[in-house]
PDB file of N, CA and C in Angstrom:
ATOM      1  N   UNK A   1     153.900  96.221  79.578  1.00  0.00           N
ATOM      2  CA  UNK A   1     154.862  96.320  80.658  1.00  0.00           C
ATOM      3  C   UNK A   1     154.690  97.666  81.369  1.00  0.00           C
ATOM      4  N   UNK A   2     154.750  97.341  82.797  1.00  0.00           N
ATOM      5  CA  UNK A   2     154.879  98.888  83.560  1.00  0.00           C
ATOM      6  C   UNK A   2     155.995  99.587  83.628  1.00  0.00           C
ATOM      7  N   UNK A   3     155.726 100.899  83.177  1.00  0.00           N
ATOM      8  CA  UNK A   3     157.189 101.997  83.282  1.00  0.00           C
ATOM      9  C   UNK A   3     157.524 102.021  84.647  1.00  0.00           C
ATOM     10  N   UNK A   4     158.929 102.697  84.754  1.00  0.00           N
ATOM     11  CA  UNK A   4     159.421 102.274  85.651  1.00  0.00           C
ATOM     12  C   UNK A   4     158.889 103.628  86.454  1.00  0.00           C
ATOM     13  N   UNK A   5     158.275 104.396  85.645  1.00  0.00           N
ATOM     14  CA  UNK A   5     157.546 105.662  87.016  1.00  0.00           C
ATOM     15  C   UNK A   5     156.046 105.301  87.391  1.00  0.00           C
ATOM     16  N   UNK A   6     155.722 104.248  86.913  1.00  0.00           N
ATOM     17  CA  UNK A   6     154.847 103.763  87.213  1.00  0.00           C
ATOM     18  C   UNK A   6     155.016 102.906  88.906  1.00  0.00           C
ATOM     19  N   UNK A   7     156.022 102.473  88.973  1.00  0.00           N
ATOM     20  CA  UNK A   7     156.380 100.882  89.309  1.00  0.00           C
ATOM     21  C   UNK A   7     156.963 101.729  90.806  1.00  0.00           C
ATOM     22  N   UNK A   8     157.343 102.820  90.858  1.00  0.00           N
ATOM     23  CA  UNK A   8     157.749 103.461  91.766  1.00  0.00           C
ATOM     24  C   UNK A   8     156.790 104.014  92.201  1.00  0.00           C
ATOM     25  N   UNK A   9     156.002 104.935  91.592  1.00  0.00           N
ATOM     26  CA  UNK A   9     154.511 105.794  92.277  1.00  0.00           C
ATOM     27  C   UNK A   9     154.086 103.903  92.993  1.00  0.00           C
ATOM     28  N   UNK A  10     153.567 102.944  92.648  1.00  0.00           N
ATOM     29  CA  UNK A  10     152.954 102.371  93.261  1.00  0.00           C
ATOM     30  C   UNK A  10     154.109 101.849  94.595  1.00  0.00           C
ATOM     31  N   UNK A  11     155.057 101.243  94.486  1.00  0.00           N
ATOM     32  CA  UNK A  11     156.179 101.096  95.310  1.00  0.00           C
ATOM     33  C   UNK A  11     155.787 102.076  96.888  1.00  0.00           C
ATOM     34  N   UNK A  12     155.607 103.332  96.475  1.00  0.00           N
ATOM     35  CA  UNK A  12     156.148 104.267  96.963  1.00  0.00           C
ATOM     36  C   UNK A  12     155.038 104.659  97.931  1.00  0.00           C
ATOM     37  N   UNK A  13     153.242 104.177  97.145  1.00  0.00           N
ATOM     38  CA  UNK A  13     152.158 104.405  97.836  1.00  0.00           C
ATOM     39  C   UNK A  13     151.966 103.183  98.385  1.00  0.00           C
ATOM     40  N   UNK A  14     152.240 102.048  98.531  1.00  0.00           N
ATOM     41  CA  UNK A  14     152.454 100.439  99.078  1.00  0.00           C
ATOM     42  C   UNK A  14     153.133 100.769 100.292  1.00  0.00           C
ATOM     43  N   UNK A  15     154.658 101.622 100.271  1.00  0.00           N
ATOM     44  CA  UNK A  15     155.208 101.705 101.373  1.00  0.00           C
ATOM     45  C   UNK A  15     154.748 102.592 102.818  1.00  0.00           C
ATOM     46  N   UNK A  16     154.195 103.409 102.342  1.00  0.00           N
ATOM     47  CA  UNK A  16     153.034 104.549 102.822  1.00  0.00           C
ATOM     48  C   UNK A  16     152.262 103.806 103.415  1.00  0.00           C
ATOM     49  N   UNK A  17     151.305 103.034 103.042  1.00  0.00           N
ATOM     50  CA  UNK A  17     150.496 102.264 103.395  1.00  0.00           C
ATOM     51  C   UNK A  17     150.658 101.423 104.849  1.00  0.00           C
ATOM     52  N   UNK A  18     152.032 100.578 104.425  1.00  0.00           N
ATOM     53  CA  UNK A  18     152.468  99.364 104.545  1.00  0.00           C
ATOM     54  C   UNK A  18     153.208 100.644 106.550  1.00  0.00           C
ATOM     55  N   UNK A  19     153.110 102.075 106.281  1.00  0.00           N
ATOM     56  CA  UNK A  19     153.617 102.309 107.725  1.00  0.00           C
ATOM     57  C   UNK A  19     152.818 103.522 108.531  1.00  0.00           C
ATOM     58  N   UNK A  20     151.400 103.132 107.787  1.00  0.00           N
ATOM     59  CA  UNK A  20     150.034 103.978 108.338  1.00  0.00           C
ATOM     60  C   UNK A  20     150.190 103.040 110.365  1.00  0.00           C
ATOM     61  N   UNK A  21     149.700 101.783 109.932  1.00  0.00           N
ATOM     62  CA  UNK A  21     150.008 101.451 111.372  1.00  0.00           C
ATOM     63  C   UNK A  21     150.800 102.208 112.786  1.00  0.00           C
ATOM     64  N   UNK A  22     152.518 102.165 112.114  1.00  0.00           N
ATOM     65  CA  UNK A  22     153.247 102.442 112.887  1.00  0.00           C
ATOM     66  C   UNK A  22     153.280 104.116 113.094  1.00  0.00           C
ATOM     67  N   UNK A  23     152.425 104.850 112.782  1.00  0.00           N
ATOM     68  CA  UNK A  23     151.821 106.405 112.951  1.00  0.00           C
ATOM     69  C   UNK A  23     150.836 106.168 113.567  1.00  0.00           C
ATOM     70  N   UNK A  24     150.020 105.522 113.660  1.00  0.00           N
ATOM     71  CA  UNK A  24     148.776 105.462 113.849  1.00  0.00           C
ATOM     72  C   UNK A  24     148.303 104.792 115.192  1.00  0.00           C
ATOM     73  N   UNK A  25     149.340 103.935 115.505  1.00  0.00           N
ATOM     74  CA  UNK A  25     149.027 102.749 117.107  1.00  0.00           C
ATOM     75  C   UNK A  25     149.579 103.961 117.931  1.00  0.00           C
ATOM     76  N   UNK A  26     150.868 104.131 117.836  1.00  0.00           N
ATOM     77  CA  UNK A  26     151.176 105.181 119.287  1.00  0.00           C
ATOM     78  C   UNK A  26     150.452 106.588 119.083  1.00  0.00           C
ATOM     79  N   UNK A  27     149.698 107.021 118.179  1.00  0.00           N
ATOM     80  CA  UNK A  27     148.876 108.007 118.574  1.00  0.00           C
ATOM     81  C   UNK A  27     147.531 107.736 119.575  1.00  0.00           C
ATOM     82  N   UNK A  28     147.197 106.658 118.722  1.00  0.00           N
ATOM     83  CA  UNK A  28     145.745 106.199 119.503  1.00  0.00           C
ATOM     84  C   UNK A  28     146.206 106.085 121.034  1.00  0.00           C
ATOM     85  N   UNK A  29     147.403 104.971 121.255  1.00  0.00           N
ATOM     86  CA  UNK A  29     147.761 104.673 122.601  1.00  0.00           C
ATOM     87  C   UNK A  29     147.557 106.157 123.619  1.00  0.00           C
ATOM     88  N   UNK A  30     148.384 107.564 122.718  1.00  0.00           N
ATOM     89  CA  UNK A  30     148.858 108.354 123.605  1.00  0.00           C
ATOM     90  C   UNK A  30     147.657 108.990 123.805  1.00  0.00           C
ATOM     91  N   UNK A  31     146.161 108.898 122.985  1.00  0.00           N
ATOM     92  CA  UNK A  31     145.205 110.003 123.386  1.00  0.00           C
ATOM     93  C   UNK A  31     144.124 108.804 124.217  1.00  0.00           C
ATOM     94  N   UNK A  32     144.179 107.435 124.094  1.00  0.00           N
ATOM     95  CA  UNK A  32     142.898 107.305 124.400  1.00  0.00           C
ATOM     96  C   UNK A  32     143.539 106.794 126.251  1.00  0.00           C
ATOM     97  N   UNK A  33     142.247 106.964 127.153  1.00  0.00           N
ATOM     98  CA  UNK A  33     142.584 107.227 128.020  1.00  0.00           C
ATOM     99  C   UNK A  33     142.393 105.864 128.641  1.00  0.00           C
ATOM    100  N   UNK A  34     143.374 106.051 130.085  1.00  0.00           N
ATOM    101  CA  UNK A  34     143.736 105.002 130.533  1.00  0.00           C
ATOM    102  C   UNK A  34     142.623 104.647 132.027  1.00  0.00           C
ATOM    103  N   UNK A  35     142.457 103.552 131.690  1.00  0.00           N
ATOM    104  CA  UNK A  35     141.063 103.648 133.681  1.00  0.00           C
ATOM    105  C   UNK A  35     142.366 103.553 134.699  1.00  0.00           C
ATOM    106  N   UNK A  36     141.154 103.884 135.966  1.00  0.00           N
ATOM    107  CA  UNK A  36     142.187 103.981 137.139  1.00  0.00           C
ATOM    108  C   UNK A  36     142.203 102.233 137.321  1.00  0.00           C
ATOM    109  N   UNK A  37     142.512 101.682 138.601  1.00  0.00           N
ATOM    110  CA  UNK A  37     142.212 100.224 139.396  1.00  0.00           C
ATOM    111  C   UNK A  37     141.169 100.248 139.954  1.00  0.00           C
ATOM    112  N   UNK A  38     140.612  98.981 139.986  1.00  0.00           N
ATOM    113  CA  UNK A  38     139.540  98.761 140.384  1.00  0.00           C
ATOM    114  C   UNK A  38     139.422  99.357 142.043  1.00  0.00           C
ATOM    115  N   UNK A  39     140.302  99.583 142.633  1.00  0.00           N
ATOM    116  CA  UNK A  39     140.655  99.578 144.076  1.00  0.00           C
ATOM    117  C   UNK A  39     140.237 101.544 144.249  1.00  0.00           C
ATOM    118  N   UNK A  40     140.677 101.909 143.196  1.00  0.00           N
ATOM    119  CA  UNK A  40     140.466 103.824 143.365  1.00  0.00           C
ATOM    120  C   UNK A  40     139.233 103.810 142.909  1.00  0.00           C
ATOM    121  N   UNK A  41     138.339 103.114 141.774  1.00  0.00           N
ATOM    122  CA  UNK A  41     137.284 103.275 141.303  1.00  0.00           C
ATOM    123  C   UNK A  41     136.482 103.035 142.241  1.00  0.00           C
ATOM    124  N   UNK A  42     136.660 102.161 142.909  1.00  0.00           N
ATOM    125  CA  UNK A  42     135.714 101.873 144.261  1.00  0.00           C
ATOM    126  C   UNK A  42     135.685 102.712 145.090  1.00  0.00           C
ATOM    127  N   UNK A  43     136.675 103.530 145.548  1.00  0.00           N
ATOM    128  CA  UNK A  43     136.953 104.287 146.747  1.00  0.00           C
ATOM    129  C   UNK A  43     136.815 105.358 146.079  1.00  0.00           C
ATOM    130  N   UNK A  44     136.400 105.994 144.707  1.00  0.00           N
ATOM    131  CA  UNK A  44     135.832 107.000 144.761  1.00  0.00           C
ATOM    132  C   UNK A  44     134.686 106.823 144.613  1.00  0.00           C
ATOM    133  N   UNK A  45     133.795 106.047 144.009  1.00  0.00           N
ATOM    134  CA  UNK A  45     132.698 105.454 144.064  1.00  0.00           C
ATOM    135  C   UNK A  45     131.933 105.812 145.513  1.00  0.00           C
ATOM    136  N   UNK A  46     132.283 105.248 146.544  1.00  0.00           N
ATOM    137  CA  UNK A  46     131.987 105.786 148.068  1.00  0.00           C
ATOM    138  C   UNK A  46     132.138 106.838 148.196  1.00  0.00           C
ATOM    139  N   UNK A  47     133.268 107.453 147.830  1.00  0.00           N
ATOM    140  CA  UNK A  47     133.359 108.968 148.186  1.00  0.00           C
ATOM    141  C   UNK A  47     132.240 109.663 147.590  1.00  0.00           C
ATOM    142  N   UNK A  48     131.910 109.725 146.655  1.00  0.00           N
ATOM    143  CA  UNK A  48     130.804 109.972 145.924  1.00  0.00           C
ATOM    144  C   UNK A  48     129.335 109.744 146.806  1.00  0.00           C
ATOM    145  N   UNK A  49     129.267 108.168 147.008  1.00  0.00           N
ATOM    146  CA  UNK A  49     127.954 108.314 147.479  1.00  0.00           C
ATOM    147  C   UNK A  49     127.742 108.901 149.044  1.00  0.00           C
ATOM    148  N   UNK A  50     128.583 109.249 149.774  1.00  0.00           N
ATOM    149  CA  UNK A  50     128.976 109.853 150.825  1.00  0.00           C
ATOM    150  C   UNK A  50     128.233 111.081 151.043  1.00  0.00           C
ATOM    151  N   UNK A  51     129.252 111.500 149.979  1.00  0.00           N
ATOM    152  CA  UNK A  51     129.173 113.380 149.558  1.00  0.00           C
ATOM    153  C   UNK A  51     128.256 113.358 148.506  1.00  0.00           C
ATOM    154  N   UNK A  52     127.066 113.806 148.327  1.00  0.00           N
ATOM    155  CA  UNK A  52     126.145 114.192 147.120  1.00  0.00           C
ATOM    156  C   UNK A  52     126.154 115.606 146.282  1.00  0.00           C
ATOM    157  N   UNK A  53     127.115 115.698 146.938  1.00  0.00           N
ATOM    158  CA  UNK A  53     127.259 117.462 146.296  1.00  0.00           C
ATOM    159  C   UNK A  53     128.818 116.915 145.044  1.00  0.00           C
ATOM    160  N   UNK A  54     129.416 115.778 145.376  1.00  0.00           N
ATOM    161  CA  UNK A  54     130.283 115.544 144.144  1.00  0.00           C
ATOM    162  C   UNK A  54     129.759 114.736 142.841  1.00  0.00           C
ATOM    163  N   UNK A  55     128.595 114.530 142.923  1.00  0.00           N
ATOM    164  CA  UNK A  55     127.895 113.610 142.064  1.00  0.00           C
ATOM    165  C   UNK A  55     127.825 114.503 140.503  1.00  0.00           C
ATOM    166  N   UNK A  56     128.051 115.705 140.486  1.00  0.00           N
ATOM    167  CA  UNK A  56     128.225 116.550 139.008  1.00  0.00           C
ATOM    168  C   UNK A  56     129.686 116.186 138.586  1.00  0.00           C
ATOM    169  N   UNK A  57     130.726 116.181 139.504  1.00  0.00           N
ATOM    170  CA  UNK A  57     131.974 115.659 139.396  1.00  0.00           C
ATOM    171  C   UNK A  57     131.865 114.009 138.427  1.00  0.00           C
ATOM    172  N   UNK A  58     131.352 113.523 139.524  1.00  0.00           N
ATOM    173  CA  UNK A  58     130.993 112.233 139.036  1.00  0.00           C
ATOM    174  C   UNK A  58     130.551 111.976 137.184  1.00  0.00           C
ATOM    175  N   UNK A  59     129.641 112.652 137.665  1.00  0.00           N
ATOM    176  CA  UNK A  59     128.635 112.656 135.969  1.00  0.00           C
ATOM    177  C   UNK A  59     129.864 113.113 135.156  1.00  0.00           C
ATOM    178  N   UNK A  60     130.208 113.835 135.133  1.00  0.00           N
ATOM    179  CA  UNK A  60     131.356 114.650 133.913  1.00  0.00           C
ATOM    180  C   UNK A  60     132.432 113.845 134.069  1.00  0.00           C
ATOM    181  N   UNK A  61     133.065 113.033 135.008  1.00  0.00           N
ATOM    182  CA  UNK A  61     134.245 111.905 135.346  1.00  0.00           C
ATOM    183  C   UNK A  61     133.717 110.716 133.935  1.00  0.00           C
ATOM    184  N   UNK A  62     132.334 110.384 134.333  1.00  0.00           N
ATOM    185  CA  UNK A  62     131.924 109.148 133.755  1.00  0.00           C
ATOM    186  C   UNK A  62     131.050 109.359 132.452  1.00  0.00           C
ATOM    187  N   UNK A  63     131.130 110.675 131.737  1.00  0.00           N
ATOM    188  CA  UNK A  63     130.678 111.165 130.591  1.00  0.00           C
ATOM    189  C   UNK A  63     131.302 110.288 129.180  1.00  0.00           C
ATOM    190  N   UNK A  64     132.597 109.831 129.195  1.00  0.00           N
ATOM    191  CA  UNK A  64     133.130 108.861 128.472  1.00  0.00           C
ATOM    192  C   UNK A  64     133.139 107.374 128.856  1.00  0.00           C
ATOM    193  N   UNK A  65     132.649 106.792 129.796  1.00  0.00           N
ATOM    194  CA  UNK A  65     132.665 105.765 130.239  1.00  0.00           C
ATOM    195  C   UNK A  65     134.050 105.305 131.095  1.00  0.00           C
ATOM    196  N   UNK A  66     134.813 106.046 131.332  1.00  0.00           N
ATOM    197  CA  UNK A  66     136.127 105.890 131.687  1.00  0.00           C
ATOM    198  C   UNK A  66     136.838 106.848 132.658  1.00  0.00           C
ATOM    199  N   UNK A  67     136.803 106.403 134.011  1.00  0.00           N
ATOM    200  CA  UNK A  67     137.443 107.046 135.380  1.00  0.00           C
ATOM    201  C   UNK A  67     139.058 107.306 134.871  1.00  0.00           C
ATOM    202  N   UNK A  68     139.528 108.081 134.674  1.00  0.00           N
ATOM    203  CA  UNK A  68     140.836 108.090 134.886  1.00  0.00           C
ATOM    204  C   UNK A  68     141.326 108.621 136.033  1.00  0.00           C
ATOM    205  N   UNK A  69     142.946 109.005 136.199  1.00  0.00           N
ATOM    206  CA  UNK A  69     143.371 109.168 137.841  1.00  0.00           C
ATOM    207  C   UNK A  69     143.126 110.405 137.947  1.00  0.00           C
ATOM    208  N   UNK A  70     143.548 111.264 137.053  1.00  0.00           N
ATOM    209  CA  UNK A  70     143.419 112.960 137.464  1.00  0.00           C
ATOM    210  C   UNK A  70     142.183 113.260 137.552  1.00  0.00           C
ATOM    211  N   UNK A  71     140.747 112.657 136.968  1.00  0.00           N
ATOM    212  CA  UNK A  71     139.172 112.829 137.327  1.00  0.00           C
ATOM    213  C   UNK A  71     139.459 111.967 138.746  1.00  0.00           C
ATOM    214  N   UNK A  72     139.696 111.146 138.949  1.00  0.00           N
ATOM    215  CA  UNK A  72     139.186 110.092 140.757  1.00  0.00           C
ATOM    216  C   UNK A  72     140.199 111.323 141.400  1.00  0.00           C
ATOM    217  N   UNK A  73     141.389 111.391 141.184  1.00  0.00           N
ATOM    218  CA  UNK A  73     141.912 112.376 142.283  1.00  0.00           C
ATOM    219  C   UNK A  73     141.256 114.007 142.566  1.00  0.00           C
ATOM    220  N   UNK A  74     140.725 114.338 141.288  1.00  0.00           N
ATOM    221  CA  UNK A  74     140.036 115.630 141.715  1.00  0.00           C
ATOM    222  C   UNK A  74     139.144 115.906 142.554  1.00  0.00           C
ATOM    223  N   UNK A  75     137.937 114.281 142.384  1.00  0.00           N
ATOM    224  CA  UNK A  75     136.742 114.051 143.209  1.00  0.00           C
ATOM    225  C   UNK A  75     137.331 113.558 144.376  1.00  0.00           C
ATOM    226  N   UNK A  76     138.612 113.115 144.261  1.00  0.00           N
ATOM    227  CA  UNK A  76     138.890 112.607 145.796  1.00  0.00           C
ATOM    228  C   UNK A  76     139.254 113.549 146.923  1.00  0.00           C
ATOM    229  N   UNK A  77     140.445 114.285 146.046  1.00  0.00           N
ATOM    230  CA  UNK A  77     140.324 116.007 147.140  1.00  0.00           C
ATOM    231  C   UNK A  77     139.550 116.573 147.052  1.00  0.00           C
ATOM    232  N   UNK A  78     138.573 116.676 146.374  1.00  0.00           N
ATOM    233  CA  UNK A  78     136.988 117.630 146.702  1.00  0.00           C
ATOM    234  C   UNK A  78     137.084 117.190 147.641  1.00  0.00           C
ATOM    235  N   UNK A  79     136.771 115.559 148.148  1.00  0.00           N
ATOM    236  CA  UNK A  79     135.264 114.976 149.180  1.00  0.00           C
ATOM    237  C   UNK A  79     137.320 114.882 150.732  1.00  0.00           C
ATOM    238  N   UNK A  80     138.034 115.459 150.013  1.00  0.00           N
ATOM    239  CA  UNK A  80     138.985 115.896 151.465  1.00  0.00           C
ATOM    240  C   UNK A  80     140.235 114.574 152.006  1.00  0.00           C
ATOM    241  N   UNK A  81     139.995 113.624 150.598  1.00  0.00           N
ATOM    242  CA  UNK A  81     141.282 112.686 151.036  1.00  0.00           C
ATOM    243  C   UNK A  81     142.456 112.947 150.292  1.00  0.00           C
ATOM    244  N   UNK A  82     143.561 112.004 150.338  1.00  0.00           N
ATOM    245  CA  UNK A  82     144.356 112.264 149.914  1.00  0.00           C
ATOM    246  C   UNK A  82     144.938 110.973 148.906  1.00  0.00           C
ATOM    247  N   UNK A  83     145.441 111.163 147.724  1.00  0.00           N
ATOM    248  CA  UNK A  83     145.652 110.275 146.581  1.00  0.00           C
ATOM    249  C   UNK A  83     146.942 110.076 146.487  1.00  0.00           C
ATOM    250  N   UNK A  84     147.514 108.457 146.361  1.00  0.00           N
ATOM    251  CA  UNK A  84     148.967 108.429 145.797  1.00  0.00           C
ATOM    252  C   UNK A  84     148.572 108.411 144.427  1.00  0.00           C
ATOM    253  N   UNK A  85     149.616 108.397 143.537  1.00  0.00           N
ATOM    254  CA  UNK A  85     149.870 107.940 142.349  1.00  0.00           C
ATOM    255  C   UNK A  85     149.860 106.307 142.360  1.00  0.00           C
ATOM    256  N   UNK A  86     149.075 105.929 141.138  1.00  0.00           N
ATOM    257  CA  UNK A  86     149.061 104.812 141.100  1.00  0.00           C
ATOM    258  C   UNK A  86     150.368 103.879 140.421  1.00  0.00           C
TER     259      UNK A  86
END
């Protein structure tokens, strides 16, 4: 038969376990990054091929595979437009 400090250490590392998830989803959510719309990706996309002097912008934007808004809005006021919030 298991003691009862047995029965608790496991209890206790089960419950731990059992709320790794709920630590673990809204971290991932809050660091991994979000893309812009297809509609800004495009229109910086042009802006880009426009202006060739933002294309280092570009490269370091798309170094993770993933445009977000504050990279498209930076390259977008470089090349002199102006960005809403999406």
């Amino acid at each position: 038969m298991v003691s009862r400090r047995t029965f608790i250490l496991i209890g206790a590392i089960l419950v731990f376990l059992a709320l790794i998830p709920f630590i673990v989803w809204p971290v991932y959510k809050y660091f991994s990054p979000t893309p812009v719309s297809e509609a800004l990706f495009n229109r910086t996309k042009e802006a880009v091929e426009k202006n060739p002097k933002l294309k280092p912008d570009w490269d370091e934007a798309m170094r993770d595979g993933v445009l977000t808004f504050p990279e498209a809005k930076a390259i977008l006021e470089k090349a002199g437009e102006k960005v809403d919030p999406e």
